[in-house]
PDB file of N, CA and C in Angstrom:
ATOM      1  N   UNK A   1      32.920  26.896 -42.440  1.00  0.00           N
ATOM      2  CA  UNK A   1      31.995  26.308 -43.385  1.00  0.00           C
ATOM      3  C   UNK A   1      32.714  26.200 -44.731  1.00  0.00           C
ATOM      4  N   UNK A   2      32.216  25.358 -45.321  1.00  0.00           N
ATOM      5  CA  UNK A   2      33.297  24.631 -46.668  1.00  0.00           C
ATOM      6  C   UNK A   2      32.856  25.452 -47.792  1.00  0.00           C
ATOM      7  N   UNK A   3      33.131  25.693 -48.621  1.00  0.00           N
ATOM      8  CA  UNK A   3      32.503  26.186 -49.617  1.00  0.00           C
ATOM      9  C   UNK A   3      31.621  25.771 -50.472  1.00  0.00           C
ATOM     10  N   UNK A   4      31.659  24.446 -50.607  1.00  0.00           N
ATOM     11  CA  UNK A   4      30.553  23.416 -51.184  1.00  0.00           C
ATOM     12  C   UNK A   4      29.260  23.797 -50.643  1.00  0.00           C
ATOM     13  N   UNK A   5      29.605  23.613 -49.077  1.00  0.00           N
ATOM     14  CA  UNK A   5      28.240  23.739 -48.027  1.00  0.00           C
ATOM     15  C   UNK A   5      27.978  25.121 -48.737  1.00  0.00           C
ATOM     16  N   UNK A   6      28.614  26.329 -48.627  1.00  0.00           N
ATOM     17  CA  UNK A   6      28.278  27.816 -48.455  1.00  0.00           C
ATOM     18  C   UNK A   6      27.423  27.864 -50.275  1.00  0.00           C
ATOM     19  N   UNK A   7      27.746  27.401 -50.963  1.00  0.00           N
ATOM     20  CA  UNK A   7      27.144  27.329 -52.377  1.00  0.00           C
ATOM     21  C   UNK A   7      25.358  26.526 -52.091  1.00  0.00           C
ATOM     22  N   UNK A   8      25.963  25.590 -51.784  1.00  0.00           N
ATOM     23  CA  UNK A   8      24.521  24.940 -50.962  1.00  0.00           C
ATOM     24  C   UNK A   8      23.007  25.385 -50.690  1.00  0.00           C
ATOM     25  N   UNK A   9      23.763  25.987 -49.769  1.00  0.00           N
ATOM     26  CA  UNK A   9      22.597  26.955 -48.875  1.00  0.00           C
ATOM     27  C   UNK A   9      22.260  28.123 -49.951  1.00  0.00           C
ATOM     28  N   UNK A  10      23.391  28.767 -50.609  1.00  0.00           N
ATOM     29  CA  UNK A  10      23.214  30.028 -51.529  1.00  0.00           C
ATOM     30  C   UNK A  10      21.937  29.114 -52.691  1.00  0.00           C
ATOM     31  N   UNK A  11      22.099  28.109 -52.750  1.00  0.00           N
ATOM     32  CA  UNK A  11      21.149  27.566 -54.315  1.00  0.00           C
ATOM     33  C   UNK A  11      20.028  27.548 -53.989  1.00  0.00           C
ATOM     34  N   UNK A  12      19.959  26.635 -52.240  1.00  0.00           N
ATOM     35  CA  UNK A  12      18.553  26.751 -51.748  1.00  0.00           C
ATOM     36  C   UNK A  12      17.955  27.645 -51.318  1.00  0.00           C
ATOM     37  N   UNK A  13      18.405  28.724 -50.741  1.00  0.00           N
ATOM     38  CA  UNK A  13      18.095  30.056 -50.393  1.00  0.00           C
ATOM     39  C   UNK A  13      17.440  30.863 -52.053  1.00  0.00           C
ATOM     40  N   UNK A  14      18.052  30.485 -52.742  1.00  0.00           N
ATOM     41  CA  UNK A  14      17.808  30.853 -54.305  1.00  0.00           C
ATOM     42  C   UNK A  14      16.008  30.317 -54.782  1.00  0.00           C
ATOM     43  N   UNK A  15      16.066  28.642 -54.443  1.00  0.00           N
ATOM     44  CA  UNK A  15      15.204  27.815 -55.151  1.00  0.00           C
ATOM     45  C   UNK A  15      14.065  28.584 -53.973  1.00  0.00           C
ATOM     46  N   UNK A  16      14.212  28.692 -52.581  1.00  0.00           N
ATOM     47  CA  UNK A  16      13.205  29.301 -51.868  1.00  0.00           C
ATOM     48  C   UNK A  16      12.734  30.619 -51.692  1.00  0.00           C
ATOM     49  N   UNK A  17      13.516  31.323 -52.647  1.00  0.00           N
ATOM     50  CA  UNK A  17      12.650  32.788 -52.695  1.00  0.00           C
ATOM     51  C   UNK A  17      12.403  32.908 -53.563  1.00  0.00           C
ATOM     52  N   UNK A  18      12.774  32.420 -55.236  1.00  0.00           N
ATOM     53  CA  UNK A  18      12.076  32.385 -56.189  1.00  0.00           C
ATOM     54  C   UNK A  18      10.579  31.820 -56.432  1.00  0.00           C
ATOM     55  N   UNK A  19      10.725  30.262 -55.875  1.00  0.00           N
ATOM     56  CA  UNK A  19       8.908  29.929 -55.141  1.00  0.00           C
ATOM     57  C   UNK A  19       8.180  30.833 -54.673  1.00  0.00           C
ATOM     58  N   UNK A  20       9.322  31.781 -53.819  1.00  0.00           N
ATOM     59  CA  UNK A  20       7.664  32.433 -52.836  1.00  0.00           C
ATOM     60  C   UNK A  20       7.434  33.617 -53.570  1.00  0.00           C
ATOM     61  N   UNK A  21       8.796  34.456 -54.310  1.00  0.00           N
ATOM     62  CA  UNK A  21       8.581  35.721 -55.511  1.00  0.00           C
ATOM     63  C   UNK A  21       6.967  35.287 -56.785  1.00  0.00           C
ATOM     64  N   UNK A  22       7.565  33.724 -57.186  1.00  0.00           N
ATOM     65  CA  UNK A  22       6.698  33.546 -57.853  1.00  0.00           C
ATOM     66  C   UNK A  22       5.491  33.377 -57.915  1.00  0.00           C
ATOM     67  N   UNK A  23       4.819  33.031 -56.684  1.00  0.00           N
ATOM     68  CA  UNK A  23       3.532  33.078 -56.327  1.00  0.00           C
ATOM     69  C   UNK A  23       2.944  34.111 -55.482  1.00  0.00           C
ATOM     70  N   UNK A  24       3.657  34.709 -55.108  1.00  0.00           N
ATOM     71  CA  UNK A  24       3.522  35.911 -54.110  1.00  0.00           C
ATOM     72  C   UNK A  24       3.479  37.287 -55.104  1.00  0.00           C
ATOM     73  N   UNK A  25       4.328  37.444 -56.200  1.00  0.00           N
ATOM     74  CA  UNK A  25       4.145  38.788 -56.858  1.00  0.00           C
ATOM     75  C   UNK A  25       3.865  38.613 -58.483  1.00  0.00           C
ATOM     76  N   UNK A  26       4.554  37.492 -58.977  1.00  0.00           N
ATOM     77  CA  UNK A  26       4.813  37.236 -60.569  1.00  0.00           C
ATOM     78  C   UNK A  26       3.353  36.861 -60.800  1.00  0.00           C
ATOM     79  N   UNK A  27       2.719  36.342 -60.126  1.00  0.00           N
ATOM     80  CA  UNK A  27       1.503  35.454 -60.477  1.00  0.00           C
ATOM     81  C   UNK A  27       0.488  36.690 -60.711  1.00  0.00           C
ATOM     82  N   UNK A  28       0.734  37.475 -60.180  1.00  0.00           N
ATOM     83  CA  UNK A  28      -0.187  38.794 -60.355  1.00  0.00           C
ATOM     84  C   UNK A  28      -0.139  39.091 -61.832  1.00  0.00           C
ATOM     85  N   UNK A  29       0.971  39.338 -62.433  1.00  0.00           N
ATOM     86  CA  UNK A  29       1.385  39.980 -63.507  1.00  0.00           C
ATOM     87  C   UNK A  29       1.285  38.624 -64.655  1.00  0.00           C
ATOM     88  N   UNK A  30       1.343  37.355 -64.404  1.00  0.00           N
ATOM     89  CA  UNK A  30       1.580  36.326 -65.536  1.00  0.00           C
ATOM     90  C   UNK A  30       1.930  35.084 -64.427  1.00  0.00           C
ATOM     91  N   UNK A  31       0.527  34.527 -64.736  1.00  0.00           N
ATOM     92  CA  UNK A  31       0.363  33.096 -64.592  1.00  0.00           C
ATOM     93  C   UNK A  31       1.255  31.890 -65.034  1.00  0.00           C
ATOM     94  N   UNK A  32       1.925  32.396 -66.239  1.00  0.00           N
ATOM     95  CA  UNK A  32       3.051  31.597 -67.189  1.00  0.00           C
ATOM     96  C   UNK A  32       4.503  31.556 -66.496  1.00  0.00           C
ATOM     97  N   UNK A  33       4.714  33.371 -66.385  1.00  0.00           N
ATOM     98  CA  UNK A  33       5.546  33.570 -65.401  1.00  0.00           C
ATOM     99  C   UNK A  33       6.022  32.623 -64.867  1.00  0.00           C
ATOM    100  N   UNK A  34       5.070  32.852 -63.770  1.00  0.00           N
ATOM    101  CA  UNK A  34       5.907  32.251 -62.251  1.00  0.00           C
ATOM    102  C   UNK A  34       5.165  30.210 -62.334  1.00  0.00           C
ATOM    103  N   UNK A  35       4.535  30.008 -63.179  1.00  0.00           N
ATOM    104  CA  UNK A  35       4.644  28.426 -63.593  1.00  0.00           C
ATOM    105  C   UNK A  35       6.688  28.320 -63.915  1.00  0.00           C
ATOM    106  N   UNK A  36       6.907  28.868 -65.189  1.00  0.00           N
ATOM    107  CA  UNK A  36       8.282  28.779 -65.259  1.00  0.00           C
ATOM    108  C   UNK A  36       9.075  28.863 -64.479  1.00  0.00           C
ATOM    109  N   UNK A  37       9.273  30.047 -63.594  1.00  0.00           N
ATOM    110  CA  UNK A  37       9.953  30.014 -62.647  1.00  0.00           C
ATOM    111  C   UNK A  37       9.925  29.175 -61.510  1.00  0.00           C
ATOM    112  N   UNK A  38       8.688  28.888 -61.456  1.00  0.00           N
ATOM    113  CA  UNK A  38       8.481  27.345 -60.405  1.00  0.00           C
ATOM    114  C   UNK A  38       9.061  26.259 -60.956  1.00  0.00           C
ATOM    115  N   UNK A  39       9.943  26.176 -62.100  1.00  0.00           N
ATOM    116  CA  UNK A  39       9.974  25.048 -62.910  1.00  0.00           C
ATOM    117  C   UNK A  39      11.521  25.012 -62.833  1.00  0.00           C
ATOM    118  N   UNK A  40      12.213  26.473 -62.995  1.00  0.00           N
ATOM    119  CA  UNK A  40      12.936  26.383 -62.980  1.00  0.00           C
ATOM    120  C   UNK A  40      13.679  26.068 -61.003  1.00  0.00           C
ATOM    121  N   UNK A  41      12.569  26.707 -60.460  1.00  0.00           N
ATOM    122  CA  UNK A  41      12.777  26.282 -59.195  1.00  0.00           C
ATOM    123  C   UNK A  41      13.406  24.610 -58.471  1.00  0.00           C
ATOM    124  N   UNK A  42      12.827  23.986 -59.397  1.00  0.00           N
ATOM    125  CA  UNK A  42      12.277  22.584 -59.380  1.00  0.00           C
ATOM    126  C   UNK A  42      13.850  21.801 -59.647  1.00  0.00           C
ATOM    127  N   UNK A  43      14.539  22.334 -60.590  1.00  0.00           N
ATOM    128  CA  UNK A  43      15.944  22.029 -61.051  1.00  0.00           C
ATOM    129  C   UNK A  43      16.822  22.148 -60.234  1.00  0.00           C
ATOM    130  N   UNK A  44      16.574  23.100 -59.436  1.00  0.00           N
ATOM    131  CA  UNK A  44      17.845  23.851 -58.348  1.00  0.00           C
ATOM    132  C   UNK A  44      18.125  22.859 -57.506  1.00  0.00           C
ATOM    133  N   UNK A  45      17.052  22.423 -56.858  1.00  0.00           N
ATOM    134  CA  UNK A  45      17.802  21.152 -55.477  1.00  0.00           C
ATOM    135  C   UNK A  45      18.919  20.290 -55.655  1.00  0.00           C
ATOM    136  N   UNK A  46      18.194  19.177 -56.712  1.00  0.00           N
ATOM    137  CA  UNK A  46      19.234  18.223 -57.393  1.00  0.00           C
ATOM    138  C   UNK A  46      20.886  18.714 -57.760  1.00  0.00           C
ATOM    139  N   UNK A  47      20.660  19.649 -58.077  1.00  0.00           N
ATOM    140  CA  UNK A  47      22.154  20.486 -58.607  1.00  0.00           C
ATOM    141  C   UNK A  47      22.901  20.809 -57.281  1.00  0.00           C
ATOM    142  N   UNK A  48      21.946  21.717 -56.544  1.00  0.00           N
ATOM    143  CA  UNK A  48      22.640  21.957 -55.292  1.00  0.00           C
ATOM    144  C   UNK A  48      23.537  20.874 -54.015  1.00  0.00           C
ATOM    145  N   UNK A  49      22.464  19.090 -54.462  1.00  0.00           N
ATOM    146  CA  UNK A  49      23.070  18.582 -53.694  1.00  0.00           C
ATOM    147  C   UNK A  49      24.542  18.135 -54.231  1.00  0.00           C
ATOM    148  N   UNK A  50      24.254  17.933 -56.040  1.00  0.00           N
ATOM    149  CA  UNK A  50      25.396  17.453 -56.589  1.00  0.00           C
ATOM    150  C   UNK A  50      26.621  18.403 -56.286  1.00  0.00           C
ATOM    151  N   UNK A  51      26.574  19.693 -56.021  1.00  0.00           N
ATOM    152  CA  UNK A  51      27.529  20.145 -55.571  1.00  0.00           C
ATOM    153  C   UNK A  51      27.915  20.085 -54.360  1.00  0.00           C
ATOM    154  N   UNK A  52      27.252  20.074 -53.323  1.00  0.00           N
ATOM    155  CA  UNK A  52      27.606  19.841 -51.918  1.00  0.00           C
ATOM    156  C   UNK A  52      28.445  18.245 -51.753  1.00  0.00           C
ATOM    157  N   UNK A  53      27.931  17.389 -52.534  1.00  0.00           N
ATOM    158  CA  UNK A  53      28.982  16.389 -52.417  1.00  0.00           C
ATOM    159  C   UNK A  53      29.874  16.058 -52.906  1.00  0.00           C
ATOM    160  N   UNK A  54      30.274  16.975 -54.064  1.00  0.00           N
ATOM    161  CA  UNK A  54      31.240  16.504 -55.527  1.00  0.00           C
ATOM    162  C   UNK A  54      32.358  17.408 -54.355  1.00  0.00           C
ATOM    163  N   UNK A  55      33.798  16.359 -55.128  1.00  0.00           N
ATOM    164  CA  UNK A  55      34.816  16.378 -54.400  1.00  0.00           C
ATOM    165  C   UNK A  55      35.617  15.339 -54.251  1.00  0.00           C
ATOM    166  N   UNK A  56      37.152  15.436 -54.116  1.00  0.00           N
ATOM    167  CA  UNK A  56      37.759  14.450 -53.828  1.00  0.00           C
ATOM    168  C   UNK A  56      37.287  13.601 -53.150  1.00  0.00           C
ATOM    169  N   UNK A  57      38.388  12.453 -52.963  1.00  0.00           N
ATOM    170  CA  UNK A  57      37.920  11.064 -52.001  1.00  0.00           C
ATOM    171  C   UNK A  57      39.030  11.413 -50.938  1.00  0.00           C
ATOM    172  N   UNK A  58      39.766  11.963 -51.157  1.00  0.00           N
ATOM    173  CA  UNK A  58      40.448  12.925 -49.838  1.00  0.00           C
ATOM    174  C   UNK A  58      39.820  13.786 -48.859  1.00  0.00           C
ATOM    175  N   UNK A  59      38.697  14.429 -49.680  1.00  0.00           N
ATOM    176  CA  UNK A  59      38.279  15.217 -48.601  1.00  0.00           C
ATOM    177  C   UNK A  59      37.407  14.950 -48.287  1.00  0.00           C
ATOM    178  N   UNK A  60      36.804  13.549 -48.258  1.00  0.00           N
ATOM    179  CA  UNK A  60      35.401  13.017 -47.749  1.00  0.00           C
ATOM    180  C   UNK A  60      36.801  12.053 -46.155  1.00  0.00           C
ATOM    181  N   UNK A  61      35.093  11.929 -45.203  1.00  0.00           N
ATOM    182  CA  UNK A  61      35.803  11.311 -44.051  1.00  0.00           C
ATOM    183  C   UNK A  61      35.794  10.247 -44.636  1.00  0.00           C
ATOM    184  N   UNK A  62      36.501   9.007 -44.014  1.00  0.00           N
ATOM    185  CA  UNK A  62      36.738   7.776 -43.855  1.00  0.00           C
ATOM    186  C   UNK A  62      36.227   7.342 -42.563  1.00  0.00           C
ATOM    187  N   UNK A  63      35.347   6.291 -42.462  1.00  0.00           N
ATOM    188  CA  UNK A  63      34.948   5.329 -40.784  1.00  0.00           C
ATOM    189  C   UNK A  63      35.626   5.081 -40.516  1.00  0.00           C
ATOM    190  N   UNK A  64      36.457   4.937 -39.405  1.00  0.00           N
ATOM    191  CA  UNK A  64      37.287   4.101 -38.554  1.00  0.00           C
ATOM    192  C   UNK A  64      36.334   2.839 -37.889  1.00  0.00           C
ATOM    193  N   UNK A  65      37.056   1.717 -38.405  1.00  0.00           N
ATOM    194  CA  UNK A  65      36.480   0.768 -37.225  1.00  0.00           C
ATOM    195  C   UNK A  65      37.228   0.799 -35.869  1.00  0.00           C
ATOM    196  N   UNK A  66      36.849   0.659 -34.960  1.00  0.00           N
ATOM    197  CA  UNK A  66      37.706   0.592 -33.549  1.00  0.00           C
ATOM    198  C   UNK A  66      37.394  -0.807 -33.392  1.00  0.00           C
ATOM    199  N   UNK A  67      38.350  -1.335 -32.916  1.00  0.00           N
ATOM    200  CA  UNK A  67      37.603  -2.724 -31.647  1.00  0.00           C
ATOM    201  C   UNK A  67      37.436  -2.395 -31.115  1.00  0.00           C
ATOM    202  N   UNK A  68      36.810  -3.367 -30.315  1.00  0.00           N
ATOM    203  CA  UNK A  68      36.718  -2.861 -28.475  1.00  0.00           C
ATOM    204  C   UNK A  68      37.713  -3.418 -28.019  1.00  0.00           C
ATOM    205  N   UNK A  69      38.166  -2.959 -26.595  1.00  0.00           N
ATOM    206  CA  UNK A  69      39.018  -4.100 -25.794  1.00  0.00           C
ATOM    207  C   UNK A  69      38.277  -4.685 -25.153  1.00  0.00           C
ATOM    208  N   UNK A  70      38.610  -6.059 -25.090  1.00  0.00           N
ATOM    209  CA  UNK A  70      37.881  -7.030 -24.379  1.00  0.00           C
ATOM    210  C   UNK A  70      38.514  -7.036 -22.677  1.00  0.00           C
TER     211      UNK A  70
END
């Protein structure tokens, strides 16, 4: 696994337990709370994908066209 990918999963794994911390325990203690932290939740995806794809043009595949043989 690439490290891009392994950061990936670490952001979303991040953005999905902070959601469930925040409504599951913070909300008890402060309503404001875990609004923010849902907010900040909200930021994480976008970032996470920009990293999973940022990277050379080397290390992305290239399509091959094939012909067929006729």
């Amino acid at each position: 696994m690439r490290v891009r990918d392994r950061l990936y999963f670490i952001l979303m794994g991040i953005c999905v337990i902070s959601v469930i911390l925040a409504w599951t325990v913070v909300r008890l203690y402060s309503a404001t709370a875990a609004v923010v932290i849902s907010a900040v939740a909200l930021v994480i995806p976008p970032i996470a994908v920009i990293i999973a794809n940022a990277g050379d043009e080397s290390s992305r595949r290239r399509l091959r066209v094939c012909p067929r043989a006729a």
